[in-house]
Structures are given as structure tokens and as C-alpha cells.
N, C-alpha and C. Protein backbone atom coordinates (compact mmCIF):
# COMPACT_ATOMS: atom_id res chain seq x y z
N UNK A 1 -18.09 25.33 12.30
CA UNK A 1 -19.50 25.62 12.55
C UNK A 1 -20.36 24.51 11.94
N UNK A 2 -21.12 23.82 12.75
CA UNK A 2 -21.92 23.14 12.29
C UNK A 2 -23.63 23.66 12.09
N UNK A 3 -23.88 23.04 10.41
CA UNK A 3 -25.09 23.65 9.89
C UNK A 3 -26.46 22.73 10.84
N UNK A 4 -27.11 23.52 11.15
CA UNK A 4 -28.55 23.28 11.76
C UNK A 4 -29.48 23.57 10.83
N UNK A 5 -30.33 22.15 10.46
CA UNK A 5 -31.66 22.61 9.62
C UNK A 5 -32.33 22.88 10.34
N UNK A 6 -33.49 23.82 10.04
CA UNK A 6 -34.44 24.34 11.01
C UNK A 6 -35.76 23.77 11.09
N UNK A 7 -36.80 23.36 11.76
CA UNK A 7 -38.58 22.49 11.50
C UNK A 7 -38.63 23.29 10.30
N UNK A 8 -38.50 24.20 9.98
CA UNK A 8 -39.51 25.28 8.65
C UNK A 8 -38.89 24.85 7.44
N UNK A 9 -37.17 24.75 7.42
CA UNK A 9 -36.49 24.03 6.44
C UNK A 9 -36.64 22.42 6.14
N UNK A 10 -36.84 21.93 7.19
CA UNK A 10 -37.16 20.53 7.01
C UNK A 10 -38.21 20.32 6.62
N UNK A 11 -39.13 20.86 7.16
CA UNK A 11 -40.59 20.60 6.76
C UNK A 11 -40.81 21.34 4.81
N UNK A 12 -40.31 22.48 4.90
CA UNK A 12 -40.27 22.76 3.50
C UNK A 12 -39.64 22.19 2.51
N UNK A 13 -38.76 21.15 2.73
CA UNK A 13 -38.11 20.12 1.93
C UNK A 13 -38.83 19.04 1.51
N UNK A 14 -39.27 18.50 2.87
CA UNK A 14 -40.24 17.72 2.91
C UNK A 14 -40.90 17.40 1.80
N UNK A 15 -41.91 18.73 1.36
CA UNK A 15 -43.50 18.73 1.16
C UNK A 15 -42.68 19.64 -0.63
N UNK A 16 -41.68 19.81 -0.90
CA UNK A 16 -40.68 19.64 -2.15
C UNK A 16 -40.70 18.91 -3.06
N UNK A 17 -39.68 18.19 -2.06
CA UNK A 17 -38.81 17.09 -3.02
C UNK A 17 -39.35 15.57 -2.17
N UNK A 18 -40.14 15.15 -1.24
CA UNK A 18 -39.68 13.96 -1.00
C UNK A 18 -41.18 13.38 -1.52
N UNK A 19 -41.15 12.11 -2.49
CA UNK A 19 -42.39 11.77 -3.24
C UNK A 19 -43.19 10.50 -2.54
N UNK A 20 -42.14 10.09 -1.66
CA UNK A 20 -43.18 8.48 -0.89
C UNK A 20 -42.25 8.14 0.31
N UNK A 21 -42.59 7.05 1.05
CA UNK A 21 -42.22 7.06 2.44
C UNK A 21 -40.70 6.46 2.27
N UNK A 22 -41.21 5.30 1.62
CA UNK A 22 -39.78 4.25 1.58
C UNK A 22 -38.58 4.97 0.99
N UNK A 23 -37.02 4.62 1.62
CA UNK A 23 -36.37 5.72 1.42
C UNK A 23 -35.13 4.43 1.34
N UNK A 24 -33.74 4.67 1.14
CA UNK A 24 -32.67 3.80 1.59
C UNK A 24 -31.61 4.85 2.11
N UNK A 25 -30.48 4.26 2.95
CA UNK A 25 -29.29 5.20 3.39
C UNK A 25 -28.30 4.21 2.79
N UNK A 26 -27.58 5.68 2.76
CA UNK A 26 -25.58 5.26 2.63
C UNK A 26 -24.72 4.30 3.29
N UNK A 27 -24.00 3.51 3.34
CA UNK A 27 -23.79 3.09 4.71
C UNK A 27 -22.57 3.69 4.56
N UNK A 28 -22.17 3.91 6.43
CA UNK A 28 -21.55 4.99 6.96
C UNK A 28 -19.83 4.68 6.11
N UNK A 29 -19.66 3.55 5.94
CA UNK A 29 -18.24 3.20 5.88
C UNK A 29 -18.64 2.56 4.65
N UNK A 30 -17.33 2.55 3.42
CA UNK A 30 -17.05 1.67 2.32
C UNK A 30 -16.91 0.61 2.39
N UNK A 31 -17.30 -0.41 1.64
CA UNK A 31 -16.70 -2.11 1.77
C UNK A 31 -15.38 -2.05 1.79
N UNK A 32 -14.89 -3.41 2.83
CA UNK A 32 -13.44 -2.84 2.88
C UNK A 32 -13.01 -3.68 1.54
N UNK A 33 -13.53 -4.39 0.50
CA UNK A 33 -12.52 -4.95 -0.65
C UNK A 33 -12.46 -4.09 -1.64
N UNK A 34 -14.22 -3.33 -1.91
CA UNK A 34 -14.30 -2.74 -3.00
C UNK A 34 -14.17 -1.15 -2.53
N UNK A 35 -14.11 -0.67 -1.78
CA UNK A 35 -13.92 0.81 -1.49
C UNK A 35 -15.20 1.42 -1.95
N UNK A 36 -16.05 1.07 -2.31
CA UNK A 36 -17.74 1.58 -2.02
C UNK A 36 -18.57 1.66 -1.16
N UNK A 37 -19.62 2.39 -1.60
CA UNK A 37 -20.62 2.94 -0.45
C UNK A 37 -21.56 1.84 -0.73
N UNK A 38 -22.35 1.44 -0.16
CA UNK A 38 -23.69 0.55 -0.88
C UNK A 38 -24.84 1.11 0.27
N UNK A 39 -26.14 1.24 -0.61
CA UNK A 39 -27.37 1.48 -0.22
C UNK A 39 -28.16 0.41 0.57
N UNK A 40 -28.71 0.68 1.55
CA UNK A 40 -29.66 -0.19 2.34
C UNK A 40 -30.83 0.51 2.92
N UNK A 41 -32.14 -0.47 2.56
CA UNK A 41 -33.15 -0.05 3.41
C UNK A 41 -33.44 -0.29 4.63
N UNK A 42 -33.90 0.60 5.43
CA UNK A 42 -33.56 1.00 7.39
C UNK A 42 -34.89 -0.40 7.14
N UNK A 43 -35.31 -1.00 8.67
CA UNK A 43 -36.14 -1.86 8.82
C UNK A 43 -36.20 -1.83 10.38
N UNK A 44 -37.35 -1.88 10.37
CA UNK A 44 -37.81 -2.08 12.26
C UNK A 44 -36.96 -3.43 12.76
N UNK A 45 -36.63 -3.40 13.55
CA UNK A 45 -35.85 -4.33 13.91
C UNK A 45 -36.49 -5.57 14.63
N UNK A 46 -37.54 -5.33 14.92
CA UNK A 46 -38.64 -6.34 15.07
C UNK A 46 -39.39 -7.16 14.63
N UNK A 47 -40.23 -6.16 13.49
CA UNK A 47 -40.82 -6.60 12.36
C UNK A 47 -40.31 -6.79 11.01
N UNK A 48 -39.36 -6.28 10.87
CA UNK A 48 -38.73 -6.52 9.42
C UNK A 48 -39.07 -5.64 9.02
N UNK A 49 -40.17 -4.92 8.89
CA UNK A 49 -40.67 -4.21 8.10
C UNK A 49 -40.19 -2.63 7.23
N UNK A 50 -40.25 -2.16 6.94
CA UNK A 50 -39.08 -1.10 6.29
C UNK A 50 -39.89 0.35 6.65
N UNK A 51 -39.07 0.82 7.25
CA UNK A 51 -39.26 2.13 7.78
C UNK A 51 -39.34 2.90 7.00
N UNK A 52 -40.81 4.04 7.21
CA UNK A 52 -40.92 5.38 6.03
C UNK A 52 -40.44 6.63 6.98
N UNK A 53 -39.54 7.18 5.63
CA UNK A 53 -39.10 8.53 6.04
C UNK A 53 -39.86 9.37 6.96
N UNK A 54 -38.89 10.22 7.98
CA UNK A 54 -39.59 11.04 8.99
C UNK A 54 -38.82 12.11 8.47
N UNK A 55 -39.41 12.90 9.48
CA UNK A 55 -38.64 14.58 9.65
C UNK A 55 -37.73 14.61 10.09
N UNK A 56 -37.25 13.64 11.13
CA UNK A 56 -36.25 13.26 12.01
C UNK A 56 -34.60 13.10 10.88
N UNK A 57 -35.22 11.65 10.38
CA UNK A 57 -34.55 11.19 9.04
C UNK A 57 -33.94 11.99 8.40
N UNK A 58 -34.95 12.50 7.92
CA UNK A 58 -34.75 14.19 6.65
C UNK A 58 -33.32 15.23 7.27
N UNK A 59 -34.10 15.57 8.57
CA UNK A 59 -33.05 16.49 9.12
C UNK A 59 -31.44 15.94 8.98
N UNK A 60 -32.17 14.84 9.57
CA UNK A 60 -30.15 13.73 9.31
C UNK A 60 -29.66 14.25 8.57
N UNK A 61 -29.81 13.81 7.17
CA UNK A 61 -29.78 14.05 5.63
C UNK A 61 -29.26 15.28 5.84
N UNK A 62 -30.15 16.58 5.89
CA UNK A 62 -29.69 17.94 5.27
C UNK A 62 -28.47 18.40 6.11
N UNK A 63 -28.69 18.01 7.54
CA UNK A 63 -27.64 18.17 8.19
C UNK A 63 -25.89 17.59 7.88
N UNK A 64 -26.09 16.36 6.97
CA UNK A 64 -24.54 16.14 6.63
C UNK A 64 -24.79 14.64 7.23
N UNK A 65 -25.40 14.49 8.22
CA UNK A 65 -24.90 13.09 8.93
C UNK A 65 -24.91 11.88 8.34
N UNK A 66 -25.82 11.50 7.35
CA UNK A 66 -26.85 10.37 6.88
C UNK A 66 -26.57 11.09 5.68
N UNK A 67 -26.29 9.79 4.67
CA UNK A 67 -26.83 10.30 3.14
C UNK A 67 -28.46 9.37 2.41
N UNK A 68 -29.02 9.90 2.13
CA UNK A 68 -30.77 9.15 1.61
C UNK A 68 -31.07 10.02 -0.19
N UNK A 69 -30.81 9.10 -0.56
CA UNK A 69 -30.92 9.73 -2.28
C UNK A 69 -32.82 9.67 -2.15
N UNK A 70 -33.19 10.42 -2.95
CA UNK A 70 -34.20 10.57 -2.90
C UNK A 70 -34.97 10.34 -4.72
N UNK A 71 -36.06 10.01 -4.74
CA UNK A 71 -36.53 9.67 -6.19
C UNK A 71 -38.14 10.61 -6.35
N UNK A 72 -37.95 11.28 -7.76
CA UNK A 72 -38.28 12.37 -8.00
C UNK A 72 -39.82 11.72 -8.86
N UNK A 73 -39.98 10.36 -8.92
CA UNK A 73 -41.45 10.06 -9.37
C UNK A 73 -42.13 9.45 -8.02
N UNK A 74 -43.51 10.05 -8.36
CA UNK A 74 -43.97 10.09 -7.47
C UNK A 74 -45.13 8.61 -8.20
N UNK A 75 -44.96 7.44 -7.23
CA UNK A 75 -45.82 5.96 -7.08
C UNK A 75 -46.96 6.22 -7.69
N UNK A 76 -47.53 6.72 -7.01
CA UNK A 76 -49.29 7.07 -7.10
C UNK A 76 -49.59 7.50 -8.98
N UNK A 77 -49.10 8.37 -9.37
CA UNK A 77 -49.34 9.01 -10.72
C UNK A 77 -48.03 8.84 -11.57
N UNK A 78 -46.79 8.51 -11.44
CA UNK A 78 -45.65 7.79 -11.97
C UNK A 78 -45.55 9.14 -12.63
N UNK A 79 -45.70 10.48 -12.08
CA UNK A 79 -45.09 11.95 -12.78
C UNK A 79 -44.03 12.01 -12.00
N UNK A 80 -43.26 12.97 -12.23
CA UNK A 80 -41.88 13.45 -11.99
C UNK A 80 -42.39 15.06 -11.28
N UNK A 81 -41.86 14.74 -9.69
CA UNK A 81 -42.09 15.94 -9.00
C UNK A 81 -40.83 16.92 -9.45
N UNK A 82 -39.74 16.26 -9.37
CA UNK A 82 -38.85 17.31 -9.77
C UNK A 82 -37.57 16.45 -10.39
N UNK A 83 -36.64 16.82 -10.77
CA UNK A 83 -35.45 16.50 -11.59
C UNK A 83 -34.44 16.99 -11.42
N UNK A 84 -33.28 16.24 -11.22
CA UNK A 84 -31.50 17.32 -10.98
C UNK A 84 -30.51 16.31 -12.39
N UNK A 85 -30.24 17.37 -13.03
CA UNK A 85 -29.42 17.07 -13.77
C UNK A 85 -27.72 17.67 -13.78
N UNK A 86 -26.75 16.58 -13.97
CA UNK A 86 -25.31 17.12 -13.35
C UNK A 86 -24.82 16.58 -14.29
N UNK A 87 -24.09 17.60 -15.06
CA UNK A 87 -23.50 17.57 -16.42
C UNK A 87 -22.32 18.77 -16.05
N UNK A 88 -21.07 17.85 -16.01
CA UNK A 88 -19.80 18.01 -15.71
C UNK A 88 -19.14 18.66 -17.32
N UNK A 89 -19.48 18.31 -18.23
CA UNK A 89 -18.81 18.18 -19.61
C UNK A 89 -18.66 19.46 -19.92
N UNK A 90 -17.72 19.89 -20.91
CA UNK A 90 -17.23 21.40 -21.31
C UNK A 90 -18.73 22.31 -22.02
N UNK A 91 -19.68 21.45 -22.34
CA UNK A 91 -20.99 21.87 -23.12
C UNK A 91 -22.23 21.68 -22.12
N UNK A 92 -21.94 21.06 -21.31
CA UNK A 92 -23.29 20.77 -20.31
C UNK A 92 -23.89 21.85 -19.99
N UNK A 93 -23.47 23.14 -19.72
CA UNK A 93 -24.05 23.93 -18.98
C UNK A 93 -25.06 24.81 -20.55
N UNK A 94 -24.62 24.59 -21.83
CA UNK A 94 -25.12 25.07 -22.91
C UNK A 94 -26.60 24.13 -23.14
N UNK A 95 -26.10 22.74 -22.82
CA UNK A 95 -27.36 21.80 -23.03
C UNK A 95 -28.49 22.18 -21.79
N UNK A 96 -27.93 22.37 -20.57
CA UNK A 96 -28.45 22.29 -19.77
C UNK A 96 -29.89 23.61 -20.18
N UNK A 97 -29.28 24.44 -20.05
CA UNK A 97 -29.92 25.83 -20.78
C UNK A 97 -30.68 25.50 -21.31
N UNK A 98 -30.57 24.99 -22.53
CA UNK A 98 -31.32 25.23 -24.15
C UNK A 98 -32.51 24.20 -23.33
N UNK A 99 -32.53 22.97 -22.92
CA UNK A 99 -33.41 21.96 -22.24
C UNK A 99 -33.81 23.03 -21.27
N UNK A 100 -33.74 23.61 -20.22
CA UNK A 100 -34.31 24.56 -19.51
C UNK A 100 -35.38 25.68 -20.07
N UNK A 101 -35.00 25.90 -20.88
CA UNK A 101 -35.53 27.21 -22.12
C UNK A 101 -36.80 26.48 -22.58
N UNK A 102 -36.36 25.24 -23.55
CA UNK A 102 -37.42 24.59 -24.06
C UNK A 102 -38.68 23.85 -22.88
N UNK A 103 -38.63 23.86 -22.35
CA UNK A 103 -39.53 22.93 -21.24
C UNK A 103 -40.11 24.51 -20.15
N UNK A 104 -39.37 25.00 -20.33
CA UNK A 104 -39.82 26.16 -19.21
C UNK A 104 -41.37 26.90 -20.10
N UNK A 105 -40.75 27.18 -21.40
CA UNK A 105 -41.42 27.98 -22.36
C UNK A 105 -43.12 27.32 -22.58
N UNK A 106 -42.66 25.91 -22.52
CA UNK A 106 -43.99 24.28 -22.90
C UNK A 106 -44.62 24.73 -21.26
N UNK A 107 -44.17 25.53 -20.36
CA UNK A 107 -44.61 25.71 -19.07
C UNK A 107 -44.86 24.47 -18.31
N UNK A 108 -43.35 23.38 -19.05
CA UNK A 108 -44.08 22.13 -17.77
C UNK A 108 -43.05 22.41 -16.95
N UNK A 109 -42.12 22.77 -16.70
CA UNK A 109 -41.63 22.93 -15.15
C UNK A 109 -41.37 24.69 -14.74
N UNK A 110 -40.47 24.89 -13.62
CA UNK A 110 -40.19 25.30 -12.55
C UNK A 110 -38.88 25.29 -12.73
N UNK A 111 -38.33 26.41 -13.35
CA UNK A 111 -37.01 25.85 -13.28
C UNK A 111 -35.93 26.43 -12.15
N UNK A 112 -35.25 26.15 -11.10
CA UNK A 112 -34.69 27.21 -10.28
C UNK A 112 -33.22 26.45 -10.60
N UNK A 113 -32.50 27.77 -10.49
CA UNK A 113 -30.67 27.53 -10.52
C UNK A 113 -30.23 27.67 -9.12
């Protein structure tokens, strides 16, 4: 079964998490020496110029097809719309908490699990 994002999901992602136009993708295949992914920014193929994220784009993304990392400060005011932290370690999920607790309480974020 393949997942379908919906306009309401895309668009609610959107207006979320995404902080400015300019964006980069995955490329589809690894280098064949080093077995990595490397990042590139899309560009009109005309102008050079570097293409800002659409809805179109986005959908790619949530859908699986396209990978586009996304950056959580936003240009204009250099605040932090949002934050993901991934802490693998036998204690992470204790740190993770106690930092959740403390910042939630200061009422500067939003915290959802």
C-alpha cells in the first residue's frame, strides 16, 4: 500500500515546519566510490537559479519519493521554529525528558511526542 499525503496534510506541514523557500534533495543513488548520499540544490535549468520549495516538492518528500532535510531557523528573525532531537544512547530518552520538562515549564516550546 502506498501512503498518499493529502492538500490538508501537505499544506499543514507546510505552514509547521518549513521556515524559507530554498531547500536541497538527496540524490537518488550513492556515490559509487564512497557509498553516500550527497545533498544538492534543484536549479531552473535555464536560469541557474535555485528553485523554492512547493507543495508539489513537499508532497514528494512526505510521500517517500524525494528526501529534502529541512532547517528549523527561520532567516528573517534567526529563531528556531521547531527542533528534533535523536538520541539513540541507553540515557537519551531520560535527557530527552528532563530538557523537555525544563523548557516546556520556561513555556518556550510546544512539546509533542
Amino acid at each position: 500500500m502506498t501512503f498518499r499525503a493529502s492538500p490538508q496534510l501537505v499544506g499543514d506541514y507546510f505552514r509547521l515546519f518549513v521556515t524559507r523557500g530554498a531547500y536541497t534533495v538527496q540524490s537518488a543513488r550513492p556515490h559509487p566510490e564512497s557509498g553516500r548520499h550527497y545533498y544538492y540544490r534543484p536549479t531552473d535549468r535555464k536560469s541557474g537559479a535555485g528553485l523554492s520549495l512547493t507543495t508539489e516538492t513537499l508532497r514528494r518528500h512526505l510521500e517517500g519519493e524525494i528526501t529534502i532535510p529541512q532547517c528549523g531557523i527561520n532567516p528573517a528573525t534567526q529563531q528556531c521554529k521547531w527542533i528534533a532531537i535523536d538520541d539513540d544512547s541507553d540515557c537519551g530518552h531520560r535527557s530527552y525528558c528532563g530538557l523537555v520538562c525544563k523548557l516546556s515549564a520556561e513555556r518556550r516550546i510546544l512539546a509533542l511526542h
